[in-house]
N, C-alpha and C. Protein backbone atom coordinates (compact mmCIF):
# COMPACT_ATOMS: atom_id res chain seq x y z
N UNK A 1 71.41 79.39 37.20
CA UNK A 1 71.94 78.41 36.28
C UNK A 1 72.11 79.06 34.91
N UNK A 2 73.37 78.63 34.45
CA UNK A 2 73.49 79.48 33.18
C UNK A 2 73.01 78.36 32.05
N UNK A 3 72.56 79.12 30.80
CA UNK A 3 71.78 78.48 29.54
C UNK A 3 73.57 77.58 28.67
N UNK A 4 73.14 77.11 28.10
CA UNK A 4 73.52 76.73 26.83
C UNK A 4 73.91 77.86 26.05
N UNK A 5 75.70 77.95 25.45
CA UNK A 5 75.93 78.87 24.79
C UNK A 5 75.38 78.11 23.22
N UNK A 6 74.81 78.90 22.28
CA UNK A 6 74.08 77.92 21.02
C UNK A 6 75.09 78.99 19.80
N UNK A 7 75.81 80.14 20.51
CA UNK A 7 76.01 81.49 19.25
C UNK A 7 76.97 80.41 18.21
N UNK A 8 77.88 79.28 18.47
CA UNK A 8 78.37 78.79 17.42
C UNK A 8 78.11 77.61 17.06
N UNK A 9 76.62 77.15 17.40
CA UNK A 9 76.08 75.82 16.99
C UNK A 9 75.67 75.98 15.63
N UNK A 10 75.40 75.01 14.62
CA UNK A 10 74.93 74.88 13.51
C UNK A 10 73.24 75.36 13.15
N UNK A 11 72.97 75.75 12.41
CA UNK A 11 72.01 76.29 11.91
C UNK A 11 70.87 74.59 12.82
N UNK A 12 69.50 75.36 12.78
CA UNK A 12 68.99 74.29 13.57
C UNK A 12 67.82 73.82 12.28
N UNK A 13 68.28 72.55 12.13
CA UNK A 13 67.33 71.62 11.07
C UNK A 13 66.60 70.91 12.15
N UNK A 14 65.73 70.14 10.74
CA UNK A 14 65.04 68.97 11.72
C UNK A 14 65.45 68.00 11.46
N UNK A 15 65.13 67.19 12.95
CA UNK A 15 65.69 65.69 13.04
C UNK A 15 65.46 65.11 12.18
N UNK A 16 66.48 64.20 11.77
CA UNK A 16 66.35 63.20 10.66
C UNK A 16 67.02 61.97 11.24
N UNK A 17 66.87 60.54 10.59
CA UNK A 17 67.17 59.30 10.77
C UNK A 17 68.41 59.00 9.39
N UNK A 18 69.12 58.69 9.83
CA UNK A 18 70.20 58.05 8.22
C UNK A 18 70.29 56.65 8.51
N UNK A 19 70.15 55.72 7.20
CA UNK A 19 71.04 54.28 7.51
C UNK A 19 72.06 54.33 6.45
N UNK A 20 72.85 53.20 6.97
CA UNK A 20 73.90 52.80 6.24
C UNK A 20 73.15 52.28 5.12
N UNK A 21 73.80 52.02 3.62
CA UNK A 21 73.63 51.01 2.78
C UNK A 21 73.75 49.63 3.31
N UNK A 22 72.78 48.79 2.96
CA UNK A 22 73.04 47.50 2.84
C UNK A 22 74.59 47.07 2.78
N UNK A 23 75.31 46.24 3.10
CA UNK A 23 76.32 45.75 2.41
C UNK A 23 76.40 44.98 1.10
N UNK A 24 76.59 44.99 0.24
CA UNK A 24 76.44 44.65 -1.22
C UNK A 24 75.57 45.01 -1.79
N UNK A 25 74.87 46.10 -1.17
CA UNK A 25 73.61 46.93 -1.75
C UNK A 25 74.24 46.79 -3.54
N UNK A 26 73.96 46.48 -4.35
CA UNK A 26 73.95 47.15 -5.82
C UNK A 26 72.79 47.88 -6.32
N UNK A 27 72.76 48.15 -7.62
CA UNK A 27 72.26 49.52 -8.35
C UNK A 27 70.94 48.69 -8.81
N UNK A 28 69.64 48.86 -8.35
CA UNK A 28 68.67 48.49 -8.81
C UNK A 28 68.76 47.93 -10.68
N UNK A 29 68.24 46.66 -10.79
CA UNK A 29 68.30 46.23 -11.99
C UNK A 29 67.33 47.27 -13.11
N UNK A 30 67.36 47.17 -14.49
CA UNK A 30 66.45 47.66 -15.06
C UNK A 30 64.89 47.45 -14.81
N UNK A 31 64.81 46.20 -14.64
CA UNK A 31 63.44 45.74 -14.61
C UNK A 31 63.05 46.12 -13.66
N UNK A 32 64.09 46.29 -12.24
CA UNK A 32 63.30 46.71 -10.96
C UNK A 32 63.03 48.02 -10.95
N UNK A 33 63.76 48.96 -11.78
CA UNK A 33 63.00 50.59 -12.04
C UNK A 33 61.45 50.29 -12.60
N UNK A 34 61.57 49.34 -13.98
CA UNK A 34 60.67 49.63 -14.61
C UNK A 34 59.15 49.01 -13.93
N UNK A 35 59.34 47.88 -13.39
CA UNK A 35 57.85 47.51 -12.58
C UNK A 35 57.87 47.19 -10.93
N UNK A 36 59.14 47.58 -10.42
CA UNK A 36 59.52 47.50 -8.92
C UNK A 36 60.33 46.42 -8.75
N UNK A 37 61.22 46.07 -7.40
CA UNK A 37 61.56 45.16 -7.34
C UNK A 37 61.16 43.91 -6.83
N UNK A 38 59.99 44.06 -6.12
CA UNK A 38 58.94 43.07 -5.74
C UNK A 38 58.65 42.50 -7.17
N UNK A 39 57.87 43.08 -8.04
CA UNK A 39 57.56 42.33 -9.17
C UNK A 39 58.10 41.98 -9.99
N UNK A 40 59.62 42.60 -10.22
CA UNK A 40 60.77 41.50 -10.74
C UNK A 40 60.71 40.39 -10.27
N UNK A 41 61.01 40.85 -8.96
CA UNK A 41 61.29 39.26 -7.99
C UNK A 41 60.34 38.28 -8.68
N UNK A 42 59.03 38.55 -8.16
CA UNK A 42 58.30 37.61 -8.87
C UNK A 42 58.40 36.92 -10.18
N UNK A 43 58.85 37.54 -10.96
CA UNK A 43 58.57 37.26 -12.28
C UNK A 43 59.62 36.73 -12.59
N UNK A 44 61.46 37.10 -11.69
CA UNK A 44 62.23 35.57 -11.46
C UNK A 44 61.95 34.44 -11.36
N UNK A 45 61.37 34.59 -10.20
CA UNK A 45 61.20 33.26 -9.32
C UNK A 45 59.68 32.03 -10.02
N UNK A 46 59.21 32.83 -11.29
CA UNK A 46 58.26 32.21 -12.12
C UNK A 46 58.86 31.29 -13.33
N UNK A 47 60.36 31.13 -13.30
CA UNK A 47 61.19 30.60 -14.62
C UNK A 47 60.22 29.29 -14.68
N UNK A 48 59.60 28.51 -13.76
CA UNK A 48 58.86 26.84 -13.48
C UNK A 48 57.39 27.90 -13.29
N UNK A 49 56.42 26.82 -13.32
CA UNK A 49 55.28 27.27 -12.90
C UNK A 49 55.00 26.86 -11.49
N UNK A 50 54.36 27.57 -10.38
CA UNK A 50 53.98 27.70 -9.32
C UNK A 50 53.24 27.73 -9.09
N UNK A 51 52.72 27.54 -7.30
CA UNK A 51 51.78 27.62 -6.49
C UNK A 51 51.64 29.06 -6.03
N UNK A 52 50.67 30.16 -5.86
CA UNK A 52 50.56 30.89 -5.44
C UNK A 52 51.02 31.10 -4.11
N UNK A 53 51.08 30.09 -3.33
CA UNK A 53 51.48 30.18 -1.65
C UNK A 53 52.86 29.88 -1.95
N UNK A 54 53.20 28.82 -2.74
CA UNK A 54 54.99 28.19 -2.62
C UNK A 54 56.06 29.70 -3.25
N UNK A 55 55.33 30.47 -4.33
CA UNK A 55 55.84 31.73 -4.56
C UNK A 55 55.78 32.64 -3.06
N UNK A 56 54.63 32.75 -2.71
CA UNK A 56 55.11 33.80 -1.29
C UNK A 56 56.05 33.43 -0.53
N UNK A 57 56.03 31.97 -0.59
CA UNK A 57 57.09 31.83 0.73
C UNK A 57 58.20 31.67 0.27
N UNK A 58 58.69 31.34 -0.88
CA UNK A 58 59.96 31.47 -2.08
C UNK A 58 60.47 33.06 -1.24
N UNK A 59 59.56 34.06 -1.58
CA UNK A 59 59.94 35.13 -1.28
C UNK A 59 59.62 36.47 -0.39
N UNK A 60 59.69 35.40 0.82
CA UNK A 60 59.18 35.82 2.15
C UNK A 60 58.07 36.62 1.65
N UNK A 61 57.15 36.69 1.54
CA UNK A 61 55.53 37.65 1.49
C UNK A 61 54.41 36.85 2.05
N UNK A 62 53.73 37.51 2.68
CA UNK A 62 52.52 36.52 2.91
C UNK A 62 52.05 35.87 1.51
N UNK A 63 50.61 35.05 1.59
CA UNK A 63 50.09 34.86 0.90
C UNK A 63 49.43 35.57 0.37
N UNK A 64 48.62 36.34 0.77
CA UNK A 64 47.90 38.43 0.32
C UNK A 64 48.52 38.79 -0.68
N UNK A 65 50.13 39.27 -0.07
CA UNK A 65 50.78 40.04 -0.61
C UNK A 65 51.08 39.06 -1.77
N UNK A 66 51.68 37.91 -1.84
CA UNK A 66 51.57 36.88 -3.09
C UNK A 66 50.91 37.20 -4.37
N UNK A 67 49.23 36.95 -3.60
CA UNK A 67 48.30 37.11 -4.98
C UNK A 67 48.42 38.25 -5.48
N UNK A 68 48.19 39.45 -4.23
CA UNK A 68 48.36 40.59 -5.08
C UNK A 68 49.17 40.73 -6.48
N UNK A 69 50.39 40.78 -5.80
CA UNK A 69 51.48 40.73 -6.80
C UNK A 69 51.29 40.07 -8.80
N UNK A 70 50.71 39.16 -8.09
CA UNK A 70 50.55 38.35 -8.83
C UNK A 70 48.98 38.67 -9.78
N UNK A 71 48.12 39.21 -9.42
CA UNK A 71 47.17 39.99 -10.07
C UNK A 71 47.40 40.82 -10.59
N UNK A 72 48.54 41.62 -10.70
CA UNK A 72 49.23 43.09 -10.91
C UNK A 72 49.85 42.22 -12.39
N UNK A 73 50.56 41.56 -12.37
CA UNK A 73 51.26 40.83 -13.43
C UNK A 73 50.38 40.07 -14.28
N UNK A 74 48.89 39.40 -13.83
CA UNK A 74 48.68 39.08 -14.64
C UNK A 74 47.50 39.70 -15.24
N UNK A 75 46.91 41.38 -14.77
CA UNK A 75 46.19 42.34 -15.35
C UNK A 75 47.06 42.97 -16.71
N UNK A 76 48.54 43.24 -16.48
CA UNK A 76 49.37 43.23 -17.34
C UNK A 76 49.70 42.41 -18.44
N UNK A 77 49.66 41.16 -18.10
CA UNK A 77 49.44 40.06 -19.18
C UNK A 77 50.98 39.49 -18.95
N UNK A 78 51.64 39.44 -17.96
CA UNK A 78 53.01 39.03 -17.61
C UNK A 78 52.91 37.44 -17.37
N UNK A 79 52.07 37.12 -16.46
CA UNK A 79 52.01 35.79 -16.22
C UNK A 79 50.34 34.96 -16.49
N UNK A 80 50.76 34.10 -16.57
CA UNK A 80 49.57 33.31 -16.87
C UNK A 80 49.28 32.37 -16.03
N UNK A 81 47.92 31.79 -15.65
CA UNK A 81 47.59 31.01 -14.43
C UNK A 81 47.14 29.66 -15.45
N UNK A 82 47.20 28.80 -14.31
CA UNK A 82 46.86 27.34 -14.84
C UNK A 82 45.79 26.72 -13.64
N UNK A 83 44.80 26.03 -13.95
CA UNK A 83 43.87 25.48 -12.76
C UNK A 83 45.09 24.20 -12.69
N UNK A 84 45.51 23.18 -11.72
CA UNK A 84 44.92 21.72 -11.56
C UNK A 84 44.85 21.22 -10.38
N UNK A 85 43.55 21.03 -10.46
CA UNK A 85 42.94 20.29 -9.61
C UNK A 85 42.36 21.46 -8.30
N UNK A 86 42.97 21.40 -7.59
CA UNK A 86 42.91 22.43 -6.29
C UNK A 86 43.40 23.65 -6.50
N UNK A 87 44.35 23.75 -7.26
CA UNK A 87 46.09 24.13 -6.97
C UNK A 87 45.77 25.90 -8.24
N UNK A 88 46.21 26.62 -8.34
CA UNK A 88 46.16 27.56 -9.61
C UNK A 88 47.85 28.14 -9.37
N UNK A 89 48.60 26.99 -10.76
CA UNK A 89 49.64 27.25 -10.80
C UNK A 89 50.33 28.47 -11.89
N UNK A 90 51.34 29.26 -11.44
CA UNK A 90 51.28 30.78 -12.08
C UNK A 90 52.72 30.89 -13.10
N UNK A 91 53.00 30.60 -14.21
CA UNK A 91 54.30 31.11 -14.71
C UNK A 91 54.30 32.26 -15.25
N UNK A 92 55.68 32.87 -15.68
CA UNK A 92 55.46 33.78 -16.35
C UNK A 92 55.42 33.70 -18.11
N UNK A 93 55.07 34.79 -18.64
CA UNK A 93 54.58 34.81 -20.13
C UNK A 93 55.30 35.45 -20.88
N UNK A 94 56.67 34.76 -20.87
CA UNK A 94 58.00 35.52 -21.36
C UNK A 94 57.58 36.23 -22.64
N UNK A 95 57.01 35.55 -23.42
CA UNK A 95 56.32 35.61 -25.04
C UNK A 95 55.33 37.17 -24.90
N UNK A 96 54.94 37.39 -23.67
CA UNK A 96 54.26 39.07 -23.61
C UNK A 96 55.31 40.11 -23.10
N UNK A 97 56.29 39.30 -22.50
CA UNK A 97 57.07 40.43 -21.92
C UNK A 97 58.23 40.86 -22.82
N UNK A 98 58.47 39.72 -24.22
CA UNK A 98 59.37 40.43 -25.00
C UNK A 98 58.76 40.99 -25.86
N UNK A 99 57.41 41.05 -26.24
CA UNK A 99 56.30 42.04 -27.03
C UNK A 99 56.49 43.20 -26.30
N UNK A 100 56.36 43.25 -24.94
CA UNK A 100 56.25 44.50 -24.08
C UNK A 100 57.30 45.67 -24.22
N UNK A 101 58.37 44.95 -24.60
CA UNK A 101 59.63 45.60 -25.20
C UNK A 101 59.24 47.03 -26.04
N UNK A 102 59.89 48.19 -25.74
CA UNK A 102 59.81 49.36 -27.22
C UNK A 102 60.64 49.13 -28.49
């Protein structure tokens, strides 16, 4: 049995995976360079004040991933929490984030 002629195959790399772009993929916003786009997101979707769970599911994340997020922003001083009653509702703290500004 004869081999595989390889003398004019391409130099041999390693396997790799490619995807397409998204369709309407656009150019990451500023904010999403500067603190990711997960925690943009968040800090959209904070224009009202919220429930820690009604934000995850706003934006498909568990509840985990929720707080996390949301501890990250407010170690930063981005958002601010509110008790009532049961509930610890989260907005954001526009008033630190245009201080945060250079």
């Amino acid at each position: 049995m004869r081999g595989l002629d390889t003398s004019e195959a391409p130099d041999r790399r390693a396997p790799s995976i490619a995807y397409p772009a998204l369709p309407g993929a656009t150019e990451p916003r500023p904010l999403d360079k500067l603190i990711g786009t997960t925690h943009a997101q968040v800090l959209t979707e904070l224009s009202a004040p919220l429930a820690t769970g009604e934000l995850a599911e706003r934006l498909h994340l568990s509840p985990s991933t929720g707080s996390y997020h949301l501890q990250v922003l407010h170690r930063a001083g981005l958002v601010r929490r509110t008790r009532q009653v049961f509930y610890h509702n989260v907005r954001a703290d526009w008033e630190a984030r245009s201080q945060a500004r250079p």
